[in-house]
PDB file of N, CA and C in Angstrom:
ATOM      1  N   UNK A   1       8.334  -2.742  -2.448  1.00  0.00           N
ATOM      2  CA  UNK A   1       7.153  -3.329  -3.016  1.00  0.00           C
ATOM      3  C   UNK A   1       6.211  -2.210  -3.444  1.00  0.00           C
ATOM      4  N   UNK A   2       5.615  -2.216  -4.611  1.00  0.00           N
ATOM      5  CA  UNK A   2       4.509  -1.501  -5.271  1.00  0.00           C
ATOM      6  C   UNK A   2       3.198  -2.056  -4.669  1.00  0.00           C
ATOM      7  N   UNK A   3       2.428  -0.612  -3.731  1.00  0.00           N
ATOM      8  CA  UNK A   3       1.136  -1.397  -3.771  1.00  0.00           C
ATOM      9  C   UNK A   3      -0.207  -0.526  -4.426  1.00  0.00           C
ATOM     10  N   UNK A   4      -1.447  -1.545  -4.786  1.00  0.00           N
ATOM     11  CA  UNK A   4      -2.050  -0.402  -5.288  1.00  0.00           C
ATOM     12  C   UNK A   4      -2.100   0.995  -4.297  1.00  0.00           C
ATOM     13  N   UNK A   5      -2.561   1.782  -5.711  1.00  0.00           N
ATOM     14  CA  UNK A   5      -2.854   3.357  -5.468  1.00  0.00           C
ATOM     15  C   UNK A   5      -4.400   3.399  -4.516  1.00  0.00           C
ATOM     16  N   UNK A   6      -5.225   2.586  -4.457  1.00  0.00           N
ATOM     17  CA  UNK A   6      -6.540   2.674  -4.330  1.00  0.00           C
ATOM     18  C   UNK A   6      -6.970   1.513  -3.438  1.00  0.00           C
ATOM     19  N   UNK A   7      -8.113   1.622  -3.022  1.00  0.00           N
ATOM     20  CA  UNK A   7      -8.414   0.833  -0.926  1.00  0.00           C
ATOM     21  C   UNK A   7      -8.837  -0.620  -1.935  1.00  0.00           C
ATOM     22  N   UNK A   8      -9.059  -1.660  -1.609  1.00  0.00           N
ATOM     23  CA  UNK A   8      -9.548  -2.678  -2.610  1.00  0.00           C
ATOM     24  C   UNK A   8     -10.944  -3.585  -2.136  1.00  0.00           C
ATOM     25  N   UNK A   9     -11.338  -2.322  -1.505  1.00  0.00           N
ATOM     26  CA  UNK A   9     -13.220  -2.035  -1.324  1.00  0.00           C
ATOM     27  C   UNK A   9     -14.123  -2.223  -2.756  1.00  0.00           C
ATOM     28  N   UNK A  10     -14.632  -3.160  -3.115  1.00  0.00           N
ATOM     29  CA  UNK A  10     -15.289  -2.651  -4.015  1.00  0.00           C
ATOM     30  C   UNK A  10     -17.032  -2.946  -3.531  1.00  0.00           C
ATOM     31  N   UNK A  11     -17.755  -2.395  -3.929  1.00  0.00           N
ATOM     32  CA  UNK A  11     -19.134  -1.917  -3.980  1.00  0.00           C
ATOM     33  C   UNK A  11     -20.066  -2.455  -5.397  1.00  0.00           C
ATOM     34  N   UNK A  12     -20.607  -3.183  -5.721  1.00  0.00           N
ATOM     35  CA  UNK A  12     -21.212  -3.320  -7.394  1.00  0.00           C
ATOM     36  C   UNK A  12     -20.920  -2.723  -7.978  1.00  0.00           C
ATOM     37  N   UNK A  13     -19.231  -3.443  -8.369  1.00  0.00           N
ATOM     38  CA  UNK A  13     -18.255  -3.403  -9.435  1.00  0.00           C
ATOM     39  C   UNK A  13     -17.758  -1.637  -9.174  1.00  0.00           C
ATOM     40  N   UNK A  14     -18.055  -1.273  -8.558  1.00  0.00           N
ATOM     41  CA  UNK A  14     -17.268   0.355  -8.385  1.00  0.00           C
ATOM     42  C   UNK A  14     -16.120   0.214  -7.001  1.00  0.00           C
ATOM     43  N   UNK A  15     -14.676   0.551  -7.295  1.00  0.00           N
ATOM     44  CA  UNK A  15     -13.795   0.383  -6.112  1.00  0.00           C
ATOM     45  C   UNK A  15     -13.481   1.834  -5.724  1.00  0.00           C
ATOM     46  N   UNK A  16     -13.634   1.788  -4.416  1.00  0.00           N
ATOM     47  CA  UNK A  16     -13.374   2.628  -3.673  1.00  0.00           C
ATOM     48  C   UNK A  16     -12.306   3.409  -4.263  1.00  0.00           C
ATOM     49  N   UNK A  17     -12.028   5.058  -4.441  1.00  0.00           N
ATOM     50  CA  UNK A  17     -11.159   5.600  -4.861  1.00  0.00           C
ATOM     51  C   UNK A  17      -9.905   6.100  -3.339  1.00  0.00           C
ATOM     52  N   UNK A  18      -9.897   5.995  -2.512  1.00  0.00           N
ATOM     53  CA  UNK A  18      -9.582   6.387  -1.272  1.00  0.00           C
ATOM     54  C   UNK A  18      -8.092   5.653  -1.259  1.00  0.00           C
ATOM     55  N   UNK A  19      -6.856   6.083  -1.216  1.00  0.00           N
ATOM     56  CA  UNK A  19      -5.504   5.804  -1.188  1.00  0.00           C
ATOM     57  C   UNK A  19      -5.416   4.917   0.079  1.00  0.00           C
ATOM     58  N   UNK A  20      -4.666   3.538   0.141  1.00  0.00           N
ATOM     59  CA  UNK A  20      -4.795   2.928   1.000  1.00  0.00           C
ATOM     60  C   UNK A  20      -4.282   3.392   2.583  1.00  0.00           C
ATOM     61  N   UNK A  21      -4.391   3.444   3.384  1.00  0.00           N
ATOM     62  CA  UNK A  21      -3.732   3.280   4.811  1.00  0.00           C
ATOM     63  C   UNK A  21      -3.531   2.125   5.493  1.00  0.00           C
ATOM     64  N   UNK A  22      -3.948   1.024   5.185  1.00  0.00           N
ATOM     65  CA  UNK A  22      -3.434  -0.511   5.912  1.00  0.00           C
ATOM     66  C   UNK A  22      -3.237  -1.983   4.838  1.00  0.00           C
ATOM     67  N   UNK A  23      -1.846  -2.177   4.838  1.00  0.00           N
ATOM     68  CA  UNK A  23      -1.865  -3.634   4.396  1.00  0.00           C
ATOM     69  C   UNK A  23      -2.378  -4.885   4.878  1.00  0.00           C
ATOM     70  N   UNK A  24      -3.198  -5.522   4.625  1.00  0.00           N
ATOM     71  CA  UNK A  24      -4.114  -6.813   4.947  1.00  0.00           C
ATOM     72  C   UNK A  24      -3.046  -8.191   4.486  1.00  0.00           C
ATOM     73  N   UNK A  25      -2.315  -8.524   4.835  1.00  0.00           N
ATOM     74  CA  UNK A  25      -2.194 -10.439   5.058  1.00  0.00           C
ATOM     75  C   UNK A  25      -2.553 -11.237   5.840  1.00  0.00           C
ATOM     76  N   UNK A  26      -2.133 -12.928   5.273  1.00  0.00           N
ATOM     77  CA  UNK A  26      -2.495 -13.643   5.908  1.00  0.00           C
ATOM     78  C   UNK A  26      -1.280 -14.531   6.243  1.00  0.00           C
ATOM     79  N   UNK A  27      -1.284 -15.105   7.822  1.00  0.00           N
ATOM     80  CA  UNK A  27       0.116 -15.685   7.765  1.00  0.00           C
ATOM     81  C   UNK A  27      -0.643 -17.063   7.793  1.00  0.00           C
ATOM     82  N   UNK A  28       0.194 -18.203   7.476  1.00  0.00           N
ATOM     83  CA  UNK A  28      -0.151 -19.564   7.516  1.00  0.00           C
ATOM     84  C   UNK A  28       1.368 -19.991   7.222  1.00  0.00           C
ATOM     85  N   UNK A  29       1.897 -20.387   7.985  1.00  0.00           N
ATOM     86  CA  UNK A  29       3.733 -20.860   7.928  1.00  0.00           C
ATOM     87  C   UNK A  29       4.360 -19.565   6.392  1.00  0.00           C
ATOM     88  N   UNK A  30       3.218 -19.260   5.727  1.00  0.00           N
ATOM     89  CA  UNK A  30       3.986 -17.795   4.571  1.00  0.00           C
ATOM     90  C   UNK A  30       3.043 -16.731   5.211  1.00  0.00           C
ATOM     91  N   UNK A  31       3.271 -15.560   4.421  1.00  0.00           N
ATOM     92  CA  UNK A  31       2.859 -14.231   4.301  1.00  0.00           C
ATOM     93  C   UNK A  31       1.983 -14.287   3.274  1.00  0.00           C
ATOM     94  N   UNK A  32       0.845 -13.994   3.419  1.00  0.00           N
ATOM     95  CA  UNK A  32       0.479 -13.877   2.166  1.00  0.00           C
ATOM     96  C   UNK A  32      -0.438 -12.622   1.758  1.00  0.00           C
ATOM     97  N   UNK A  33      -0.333 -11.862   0.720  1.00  0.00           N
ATOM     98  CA  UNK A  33      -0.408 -10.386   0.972  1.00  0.00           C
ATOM     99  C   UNK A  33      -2.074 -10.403   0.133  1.00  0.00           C
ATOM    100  N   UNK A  34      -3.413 -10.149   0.849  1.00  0.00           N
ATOM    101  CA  UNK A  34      -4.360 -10.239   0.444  1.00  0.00           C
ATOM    102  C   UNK A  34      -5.180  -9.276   0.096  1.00  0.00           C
ATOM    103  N   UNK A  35      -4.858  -7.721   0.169  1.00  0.00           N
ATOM    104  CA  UNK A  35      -4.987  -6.548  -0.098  1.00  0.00           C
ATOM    105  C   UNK A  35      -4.718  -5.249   0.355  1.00  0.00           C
ATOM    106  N   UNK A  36      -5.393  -4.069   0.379  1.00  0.00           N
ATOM    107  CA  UNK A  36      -5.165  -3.041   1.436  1.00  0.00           C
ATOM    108  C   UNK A  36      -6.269  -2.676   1.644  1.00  0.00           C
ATOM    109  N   UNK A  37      -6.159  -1.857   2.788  1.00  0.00           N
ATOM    110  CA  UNK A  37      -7.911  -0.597   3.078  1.00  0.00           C
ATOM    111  C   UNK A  37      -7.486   0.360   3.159  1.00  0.00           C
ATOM    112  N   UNK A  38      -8.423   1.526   3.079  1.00  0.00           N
ATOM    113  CA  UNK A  38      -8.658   2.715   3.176  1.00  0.00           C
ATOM    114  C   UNK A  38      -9.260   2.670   5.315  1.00  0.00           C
ATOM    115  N   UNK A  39      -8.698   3.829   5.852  1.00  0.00           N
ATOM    116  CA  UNK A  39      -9.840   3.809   7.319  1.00  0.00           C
ATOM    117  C   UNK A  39     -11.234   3.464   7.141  1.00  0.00           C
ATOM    118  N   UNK A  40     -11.497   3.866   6.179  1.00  0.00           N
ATOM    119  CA  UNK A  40     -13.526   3.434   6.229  1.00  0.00           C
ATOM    120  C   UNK A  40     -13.351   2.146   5.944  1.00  0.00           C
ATOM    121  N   UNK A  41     -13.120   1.449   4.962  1.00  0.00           N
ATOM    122  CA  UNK A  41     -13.198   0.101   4.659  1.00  0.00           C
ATOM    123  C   UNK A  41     -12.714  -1.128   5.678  1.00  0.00           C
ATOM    124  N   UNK A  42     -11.822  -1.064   6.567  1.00  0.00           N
ATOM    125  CA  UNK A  42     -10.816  -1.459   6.922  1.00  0.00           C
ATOM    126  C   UNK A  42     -12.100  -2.764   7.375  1.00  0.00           C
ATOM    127  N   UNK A  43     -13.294  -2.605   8.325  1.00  0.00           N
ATOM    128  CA  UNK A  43     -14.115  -3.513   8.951  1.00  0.00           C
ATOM    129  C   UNK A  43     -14.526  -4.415   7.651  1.00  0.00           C
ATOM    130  N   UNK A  44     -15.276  -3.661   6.814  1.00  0.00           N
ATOM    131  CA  UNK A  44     -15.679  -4.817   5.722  1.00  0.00           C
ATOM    132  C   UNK A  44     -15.030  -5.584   5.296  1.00  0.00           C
ATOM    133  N   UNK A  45     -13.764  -4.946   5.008  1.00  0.00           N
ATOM    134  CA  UNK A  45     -13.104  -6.118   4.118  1.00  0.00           C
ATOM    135  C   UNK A  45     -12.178  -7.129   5.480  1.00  0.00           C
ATOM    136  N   UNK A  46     -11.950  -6.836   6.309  1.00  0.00           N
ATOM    137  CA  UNK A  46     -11.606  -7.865   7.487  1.00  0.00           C
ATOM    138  C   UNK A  46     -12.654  -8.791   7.432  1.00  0.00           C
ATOM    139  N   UNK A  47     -14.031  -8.962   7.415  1.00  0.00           N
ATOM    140  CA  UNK A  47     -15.386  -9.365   7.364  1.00  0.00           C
ATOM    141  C   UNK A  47     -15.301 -10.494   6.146  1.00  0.00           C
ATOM    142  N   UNK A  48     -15.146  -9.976   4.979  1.00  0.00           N
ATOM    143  CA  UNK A  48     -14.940 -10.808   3.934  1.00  0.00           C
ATOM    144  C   UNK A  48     -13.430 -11.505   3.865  1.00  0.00           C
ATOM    145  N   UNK A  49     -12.635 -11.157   4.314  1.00  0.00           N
ATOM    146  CA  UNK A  49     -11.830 -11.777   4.295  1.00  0.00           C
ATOM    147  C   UNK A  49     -11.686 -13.192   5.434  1.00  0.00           C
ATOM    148  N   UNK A  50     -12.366 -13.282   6.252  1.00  0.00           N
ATOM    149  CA  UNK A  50     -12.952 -14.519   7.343  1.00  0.00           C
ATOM    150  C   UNK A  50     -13.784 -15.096   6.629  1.00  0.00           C
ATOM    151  N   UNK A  51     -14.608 -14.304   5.832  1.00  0.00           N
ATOM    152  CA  UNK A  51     -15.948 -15.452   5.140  1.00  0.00           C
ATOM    153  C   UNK A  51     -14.982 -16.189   3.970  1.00  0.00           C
ATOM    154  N   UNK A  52     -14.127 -15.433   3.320  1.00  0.00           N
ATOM    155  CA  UNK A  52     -13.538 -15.861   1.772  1.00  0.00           C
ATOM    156  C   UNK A  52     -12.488 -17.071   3.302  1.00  0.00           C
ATOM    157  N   UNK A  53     -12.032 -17.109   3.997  1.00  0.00           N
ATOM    158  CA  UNK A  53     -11.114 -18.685   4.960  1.00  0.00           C
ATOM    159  C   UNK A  53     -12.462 -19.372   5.326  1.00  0.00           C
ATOM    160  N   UNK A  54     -13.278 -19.023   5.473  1.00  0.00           N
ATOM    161  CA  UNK A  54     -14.303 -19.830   5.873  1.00  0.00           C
ATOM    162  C   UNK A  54     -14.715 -20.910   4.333  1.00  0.00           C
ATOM    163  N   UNK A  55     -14.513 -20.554   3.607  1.00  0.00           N
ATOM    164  CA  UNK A  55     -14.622 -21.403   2.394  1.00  0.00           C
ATOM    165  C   UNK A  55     -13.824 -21.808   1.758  1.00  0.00           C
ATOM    166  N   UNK A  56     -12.506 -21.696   2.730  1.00  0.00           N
ATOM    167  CA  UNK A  56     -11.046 -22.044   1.972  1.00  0.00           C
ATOM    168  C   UNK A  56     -10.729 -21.581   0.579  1.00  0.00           C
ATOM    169  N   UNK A  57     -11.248 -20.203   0.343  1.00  0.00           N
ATOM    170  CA  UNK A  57     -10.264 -19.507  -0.791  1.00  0.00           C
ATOM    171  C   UNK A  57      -9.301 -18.606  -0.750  1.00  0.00           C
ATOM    172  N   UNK A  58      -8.910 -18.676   0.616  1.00  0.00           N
ATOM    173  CA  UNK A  58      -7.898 -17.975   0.907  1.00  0.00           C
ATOM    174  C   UNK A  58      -7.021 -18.989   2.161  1.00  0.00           C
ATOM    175  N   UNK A  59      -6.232 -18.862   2.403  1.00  0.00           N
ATOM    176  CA  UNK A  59      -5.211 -19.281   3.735  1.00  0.00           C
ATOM    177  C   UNK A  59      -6.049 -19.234   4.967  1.00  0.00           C
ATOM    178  N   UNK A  60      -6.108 -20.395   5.916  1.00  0.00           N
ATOM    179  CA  UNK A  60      -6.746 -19.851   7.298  1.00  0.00           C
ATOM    180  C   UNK A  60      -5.673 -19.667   7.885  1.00  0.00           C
ATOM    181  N   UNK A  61      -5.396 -18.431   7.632  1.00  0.00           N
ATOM    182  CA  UNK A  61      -3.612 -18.180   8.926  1.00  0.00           C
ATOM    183  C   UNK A  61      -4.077 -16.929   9.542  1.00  0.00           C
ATOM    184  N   UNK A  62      -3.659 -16.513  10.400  1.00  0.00           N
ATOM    185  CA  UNK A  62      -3.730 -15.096  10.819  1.00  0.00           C
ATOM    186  C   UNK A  62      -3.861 -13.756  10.134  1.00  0.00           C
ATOM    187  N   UNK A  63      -4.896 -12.956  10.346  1.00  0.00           N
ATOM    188  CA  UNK A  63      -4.769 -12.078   9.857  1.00  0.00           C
ATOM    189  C   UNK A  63      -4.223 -10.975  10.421  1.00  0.00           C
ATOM    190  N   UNK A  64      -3.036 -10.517   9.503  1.00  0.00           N
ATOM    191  CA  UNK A  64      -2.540  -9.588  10.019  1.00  0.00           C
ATOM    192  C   UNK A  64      -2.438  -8.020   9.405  1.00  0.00           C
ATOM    193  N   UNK A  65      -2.605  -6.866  10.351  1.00  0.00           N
ATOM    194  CA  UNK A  65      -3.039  -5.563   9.852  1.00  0.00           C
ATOM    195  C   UNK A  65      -1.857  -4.802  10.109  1.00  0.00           C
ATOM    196  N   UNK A  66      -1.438  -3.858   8.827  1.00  0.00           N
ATOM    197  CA  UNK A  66      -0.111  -2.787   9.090  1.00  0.00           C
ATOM    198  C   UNK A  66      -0.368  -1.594   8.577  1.00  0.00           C
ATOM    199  N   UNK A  67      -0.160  -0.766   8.945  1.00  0.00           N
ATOM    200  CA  UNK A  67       0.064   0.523   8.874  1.00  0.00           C
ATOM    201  C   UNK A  67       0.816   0.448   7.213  1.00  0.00           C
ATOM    202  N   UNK A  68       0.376   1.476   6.726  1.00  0.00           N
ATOM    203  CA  UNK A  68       1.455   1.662   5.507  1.00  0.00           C
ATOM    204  C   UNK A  68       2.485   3.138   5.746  1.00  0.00           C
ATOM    205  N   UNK A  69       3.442   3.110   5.574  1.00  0.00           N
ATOM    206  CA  UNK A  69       4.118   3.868   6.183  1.00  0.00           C
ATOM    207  C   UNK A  69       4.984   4.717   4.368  1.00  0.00           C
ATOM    208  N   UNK A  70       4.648   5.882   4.671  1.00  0.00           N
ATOM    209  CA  UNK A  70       4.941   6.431   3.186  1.00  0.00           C
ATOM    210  C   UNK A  70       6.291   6.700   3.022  1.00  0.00           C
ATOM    211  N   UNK A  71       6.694   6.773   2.336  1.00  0.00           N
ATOM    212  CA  UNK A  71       8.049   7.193   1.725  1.00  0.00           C
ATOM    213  C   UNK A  71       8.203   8.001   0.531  1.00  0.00           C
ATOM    214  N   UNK A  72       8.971   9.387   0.653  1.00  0.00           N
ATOM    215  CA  UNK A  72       9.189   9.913  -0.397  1.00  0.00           C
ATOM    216  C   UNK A  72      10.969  10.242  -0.685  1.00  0.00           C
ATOM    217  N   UNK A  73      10.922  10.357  -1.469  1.00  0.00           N
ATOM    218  CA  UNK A  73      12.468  10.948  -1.839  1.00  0.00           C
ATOM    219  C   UNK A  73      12.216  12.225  -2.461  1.00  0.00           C
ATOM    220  N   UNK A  74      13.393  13.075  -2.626  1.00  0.00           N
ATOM    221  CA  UNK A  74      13.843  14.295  -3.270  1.00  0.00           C
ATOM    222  C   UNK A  74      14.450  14.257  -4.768  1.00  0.00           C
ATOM    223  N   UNK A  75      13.684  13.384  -5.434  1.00  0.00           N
ATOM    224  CA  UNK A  75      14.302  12.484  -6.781  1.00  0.00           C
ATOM    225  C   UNK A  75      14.560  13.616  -7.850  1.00  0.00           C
ATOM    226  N   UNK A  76      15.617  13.398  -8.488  1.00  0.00           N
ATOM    227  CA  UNK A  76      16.478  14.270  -9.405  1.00  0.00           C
ATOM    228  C   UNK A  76      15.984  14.056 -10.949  1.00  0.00           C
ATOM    229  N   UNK A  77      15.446  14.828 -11.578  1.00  0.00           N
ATOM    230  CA  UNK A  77      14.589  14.090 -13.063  1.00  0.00           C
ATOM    231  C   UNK A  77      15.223  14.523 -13.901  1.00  0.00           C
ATOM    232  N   UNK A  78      16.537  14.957 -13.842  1.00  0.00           N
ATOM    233  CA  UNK A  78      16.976  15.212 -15.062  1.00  0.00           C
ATOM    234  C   UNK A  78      16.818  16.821 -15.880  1.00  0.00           C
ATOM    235  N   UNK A  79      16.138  17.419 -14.854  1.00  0.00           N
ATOM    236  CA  UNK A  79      15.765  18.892 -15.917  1.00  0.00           C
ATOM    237  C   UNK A  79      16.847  19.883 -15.807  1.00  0.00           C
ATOM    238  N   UNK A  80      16.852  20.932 -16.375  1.00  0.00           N
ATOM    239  CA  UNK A  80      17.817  21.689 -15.990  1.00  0.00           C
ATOM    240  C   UNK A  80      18.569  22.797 -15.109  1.00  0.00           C
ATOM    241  N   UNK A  81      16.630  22.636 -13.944  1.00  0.00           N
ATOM    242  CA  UNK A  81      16.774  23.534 -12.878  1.00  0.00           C
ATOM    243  C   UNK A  81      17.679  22.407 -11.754  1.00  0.00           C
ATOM    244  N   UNK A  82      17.229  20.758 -11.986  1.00  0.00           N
ATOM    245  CA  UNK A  82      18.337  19.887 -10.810  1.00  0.00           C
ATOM    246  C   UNK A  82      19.511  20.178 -11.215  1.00  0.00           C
ATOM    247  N   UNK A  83      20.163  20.053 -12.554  1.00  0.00           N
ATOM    248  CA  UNK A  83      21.308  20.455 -13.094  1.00  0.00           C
ATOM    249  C   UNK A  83      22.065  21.799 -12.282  1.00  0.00           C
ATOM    250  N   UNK A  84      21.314  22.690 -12.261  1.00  0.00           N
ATOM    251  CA  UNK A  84      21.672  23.825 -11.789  1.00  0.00           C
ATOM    252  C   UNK A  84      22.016  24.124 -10.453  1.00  0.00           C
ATOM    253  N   UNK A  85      20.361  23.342  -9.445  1.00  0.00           N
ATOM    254  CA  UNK A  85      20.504  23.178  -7.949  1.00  0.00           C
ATOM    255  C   UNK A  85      21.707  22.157  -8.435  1.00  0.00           C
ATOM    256  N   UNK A  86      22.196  20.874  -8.083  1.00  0.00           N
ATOM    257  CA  UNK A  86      23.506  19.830  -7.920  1.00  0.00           C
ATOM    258  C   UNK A  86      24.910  21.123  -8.118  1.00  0.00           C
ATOM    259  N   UNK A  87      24.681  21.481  -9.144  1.00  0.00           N
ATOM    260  CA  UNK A  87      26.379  21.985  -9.479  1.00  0.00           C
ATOM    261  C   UNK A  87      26.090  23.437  -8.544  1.00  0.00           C
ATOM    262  N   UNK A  88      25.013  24.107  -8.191  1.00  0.00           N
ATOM    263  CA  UNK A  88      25.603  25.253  -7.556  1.00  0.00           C
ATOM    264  C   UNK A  88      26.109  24.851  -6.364  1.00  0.00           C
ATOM    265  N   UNK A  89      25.378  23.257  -5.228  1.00  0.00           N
ATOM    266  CA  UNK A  89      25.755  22.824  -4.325  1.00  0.00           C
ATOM    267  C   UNK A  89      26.798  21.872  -4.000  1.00  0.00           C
ATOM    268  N   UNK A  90      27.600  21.754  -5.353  1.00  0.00           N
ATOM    269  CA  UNK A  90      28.458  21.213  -5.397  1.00  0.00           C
ATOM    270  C   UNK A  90      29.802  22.647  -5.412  1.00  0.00           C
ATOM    271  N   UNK A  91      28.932  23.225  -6.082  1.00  0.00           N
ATOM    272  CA  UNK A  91      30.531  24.785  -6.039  1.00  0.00           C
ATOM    273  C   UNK A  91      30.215  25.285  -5.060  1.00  0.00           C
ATOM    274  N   UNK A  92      29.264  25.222  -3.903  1.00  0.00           N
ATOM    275  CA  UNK A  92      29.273  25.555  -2.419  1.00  0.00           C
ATOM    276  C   UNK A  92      30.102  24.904  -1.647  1.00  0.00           C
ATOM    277  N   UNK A  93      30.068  23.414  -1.834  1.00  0.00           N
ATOM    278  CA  UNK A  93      30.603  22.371  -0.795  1.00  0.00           C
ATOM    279  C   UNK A  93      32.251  22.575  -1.158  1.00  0.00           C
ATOM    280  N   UNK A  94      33.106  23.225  -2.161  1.00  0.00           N
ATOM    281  CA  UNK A  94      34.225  23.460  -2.437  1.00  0.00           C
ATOM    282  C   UNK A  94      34.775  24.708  -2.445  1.00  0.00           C
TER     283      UNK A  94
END
């Protein structure tokens, strides 16, 4: 899953630039995926997110908080220095 790049704090119309650290859903018999935070944000928007079930525009299910857990790979782009690393470590491995 793709999530935003950025916390989904916003301030009068300006959103927080801060890369997320926690996924925000809500369970109600589904999942339902209602944004992310940044560490600073994480209280406010828990806050609004009880007031936005308190008026039923969102799910009253549980809210639940996760860690985002990063992932990178060693991805191969095609240039001609991977070209070079692959086949020299391929005429190593033989």
């Amino acid at each position: 899953m793709t999530l935003p790049t950025k916390c989904s704090f916003f301030n009068q119309d300006t959103q927080c630039d801060i890369p997320p650290t926690y996924i925000l859903s809500v369970i109600e018999k589904e999942e339902y995926l209602i944004g992310v935070s940044c560490l600073e944000h994480l209280e406010p928007i828990k806050y609004k997110i009880k007031k936005l079930q308190q008026t039923k525009s969102i799910p009253n299910g549980r809210l639940k908080i996760e860690n985002i857990k990063m992932v990178s790979t060693n991805c191969i782009k095609g240039s001609p220095e991977d070209y070079l690393d692959v086949y020299s470590k391929r005429l190593s491995e033989n």
